[in-house]
C-alpha atoms as a PDB file:
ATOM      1  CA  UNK A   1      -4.240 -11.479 -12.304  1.00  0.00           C
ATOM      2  CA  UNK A   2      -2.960 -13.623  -9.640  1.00  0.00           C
ATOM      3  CA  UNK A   3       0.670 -13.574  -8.279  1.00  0.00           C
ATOM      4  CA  UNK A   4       2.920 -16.544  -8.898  1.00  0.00           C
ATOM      5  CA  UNK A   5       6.376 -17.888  -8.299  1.00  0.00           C
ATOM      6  CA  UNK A   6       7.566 -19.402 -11.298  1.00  0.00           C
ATOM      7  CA  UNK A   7      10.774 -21.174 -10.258  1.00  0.00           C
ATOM      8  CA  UNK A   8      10.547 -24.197 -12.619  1.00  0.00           C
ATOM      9  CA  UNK A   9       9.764 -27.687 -12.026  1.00  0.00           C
ATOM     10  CA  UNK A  10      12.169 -30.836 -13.020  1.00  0.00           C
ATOM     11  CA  UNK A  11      10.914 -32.277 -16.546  1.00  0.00           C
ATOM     12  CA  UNK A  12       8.539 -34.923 -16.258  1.00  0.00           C
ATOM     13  CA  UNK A  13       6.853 -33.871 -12.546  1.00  0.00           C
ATOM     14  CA  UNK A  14       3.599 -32.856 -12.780  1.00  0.00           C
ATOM     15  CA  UNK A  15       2.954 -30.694 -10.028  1.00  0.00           C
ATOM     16  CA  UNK A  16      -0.528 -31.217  -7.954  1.00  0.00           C
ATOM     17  CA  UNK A  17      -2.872 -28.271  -7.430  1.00  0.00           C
ATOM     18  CA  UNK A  18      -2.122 -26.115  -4.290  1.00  0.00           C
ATOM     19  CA  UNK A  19      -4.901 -26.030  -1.619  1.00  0.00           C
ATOM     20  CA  UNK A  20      -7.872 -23.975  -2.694  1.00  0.00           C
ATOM     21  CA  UNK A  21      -7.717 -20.576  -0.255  1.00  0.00           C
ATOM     22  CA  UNK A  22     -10.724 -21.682   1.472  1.00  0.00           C
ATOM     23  CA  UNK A  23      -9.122 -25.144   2.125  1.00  0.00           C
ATOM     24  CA  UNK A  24      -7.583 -25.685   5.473  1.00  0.00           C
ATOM     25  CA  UNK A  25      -4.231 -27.213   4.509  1.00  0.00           C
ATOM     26  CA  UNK A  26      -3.630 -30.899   4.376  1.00  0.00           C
ATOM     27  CA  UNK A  27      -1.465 -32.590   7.024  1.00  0.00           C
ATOM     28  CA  UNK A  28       2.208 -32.118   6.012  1.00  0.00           C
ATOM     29  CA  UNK A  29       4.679 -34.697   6.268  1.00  0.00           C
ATOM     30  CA  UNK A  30       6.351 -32.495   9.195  1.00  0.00           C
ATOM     31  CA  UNK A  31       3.512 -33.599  10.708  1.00  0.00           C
ATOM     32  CA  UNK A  32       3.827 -37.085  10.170  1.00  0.00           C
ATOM     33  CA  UNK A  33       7.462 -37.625  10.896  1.00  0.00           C
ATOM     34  CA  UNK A  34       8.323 -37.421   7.211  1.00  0.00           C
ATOM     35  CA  UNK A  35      12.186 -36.381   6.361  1.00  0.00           C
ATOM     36  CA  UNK A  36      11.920 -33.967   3.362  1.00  0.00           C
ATOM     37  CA  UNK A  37      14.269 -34.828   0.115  1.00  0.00           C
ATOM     38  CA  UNK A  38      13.511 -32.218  -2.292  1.00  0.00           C
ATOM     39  CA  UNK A  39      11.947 -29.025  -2.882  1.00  0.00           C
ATOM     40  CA  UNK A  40      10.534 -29.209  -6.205  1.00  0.00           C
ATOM     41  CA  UNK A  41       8.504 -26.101  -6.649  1.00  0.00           C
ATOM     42  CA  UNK A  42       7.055 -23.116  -5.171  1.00  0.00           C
ATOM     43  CA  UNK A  43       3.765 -21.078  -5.568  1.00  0.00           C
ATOM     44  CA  UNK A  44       1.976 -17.771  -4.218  1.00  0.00           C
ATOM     45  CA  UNK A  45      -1.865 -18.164  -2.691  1.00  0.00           C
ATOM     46  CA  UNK A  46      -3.195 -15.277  -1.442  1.00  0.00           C
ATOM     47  CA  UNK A  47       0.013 -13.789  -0.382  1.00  0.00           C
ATOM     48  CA  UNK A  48       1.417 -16.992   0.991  1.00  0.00           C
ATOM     49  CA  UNK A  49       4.081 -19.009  -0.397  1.00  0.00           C
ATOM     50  CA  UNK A  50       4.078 -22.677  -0.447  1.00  0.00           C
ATOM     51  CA  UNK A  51       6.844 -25.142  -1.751  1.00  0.00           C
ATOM     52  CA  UNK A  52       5.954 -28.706  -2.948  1.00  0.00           C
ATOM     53  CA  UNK A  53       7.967 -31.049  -0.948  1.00  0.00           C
ATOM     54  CA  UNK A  54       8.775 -34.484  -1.931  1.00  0.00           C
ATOM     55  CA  UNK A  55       9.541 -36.962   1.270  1.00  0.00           C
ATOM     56  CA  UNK A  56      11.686 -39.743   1.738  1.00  0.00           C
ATOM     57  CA  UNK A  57      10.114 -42.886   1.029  1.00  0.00           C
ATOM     58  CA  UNK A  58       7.158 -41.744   0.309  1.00  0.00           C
ATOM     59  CA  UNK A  59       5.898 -41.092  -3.796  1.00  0.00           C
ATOM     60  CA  UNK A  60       3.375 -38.085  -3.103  1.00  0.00           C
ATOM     61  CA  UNK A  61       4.399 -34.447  -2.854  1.00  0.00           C
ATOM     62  CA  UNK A  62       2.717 -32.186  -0.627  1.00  0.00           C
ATOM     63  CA  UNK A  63       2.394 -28.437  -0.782  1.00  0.00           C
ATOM     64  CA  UNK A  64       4.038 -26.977   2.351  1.00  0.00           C
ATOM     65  CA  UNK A  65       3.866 -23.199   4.089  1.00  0.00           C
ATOM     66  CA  UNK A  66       7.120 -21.606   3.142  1.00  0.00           C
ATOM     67  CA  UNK A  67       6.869 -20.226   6.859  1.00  0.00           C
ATOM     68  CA  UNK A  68       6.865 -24.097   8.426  1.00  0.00           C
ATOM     69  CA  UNK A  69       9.360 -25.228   5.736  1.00  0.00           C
ATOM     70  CA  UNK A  70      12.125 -22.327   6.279  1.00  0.00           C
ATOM     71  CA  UNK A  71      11.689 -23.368   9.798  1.00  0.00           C
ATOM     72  CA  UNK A  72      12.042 -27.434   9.630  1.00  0.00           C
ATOM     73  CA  UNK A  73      14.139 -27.323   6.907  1.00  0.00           C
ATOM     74  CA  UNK A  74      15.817 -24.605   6.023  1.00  0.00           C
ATOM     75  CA  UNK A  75      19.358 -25.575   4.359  1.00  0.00           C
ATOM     76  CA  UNK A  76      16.899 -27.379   1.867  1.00  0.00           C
ATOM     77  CA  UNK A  77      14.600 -24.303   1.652  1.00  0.00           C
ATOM     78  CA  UNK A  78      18.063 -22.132   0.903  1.00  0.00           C
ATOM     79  CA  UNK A  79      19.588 -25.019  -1.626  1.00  0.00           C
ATOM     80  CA  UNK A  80      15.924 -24.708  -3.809  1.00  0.00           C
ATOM     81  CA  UNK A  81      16.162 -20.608  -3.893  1.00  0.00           C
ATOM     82  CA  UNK A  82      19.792 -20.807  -4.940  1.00  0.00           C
ATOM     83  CA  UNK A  83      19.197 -22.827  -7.993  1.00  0.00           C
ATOM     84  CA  UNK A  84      15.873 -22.026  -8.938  1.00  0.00           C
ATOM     85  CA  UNK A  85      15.549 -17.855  -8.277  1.00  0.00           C
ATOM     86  CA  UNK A  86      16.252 -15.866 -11.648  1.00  0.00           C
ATOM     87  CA  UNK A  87      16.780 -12.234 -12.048  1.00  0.00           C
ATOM     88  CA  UNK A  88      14.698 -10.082 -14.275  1.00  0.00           C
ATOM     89  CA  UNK A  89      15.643  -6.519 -15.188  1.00  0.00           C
ATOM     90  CA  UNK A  90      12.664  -4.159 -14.683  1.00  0.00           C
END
């Protein structure tokens, strides 16, 4: 059973597949020169965590490392957490 995230996603987004594990990732918009807007969800991959970022301007999100976004953009990164992370008792 994999792991996964489940931190919701705004009604009406459909959210594109993550990068297969044997995939190298796709150039982010960090990369480009792309100012993030948004973090609109997040998922686990074999241990990693990547957030789907939408950009300014631009209409495609792209999954992101959680490890390059903290880094780039990390108010943002700390905004999504705070609204989307839930509490379960175990």
């Amino acid at each position: 059973m994999s792991e996964e995230i489940n931190l919701g996603v705004a009604k009406g987004i459909s959210v594109p597949e993550l990068p297969s594990s044997d995939m190298k990732c796709r150039t982010n918009g960090f990369r480009l020169g792309l100012e993030p807007e948004m973090i609109m969800h997040s998922k686990l991959l074999d241990g990693r965590n990547y957030l789907l970022i939408k950009w300014k301007n631009v209409d495609d999100p792209t999954y992101v490392k959680a490890s390059v976004a903290n880094k780039k953009c990390p108010s943002l990164v700390i905004d999504f957490y705070q609204k989307h992370l839930t509490w379960s008792n175990l």
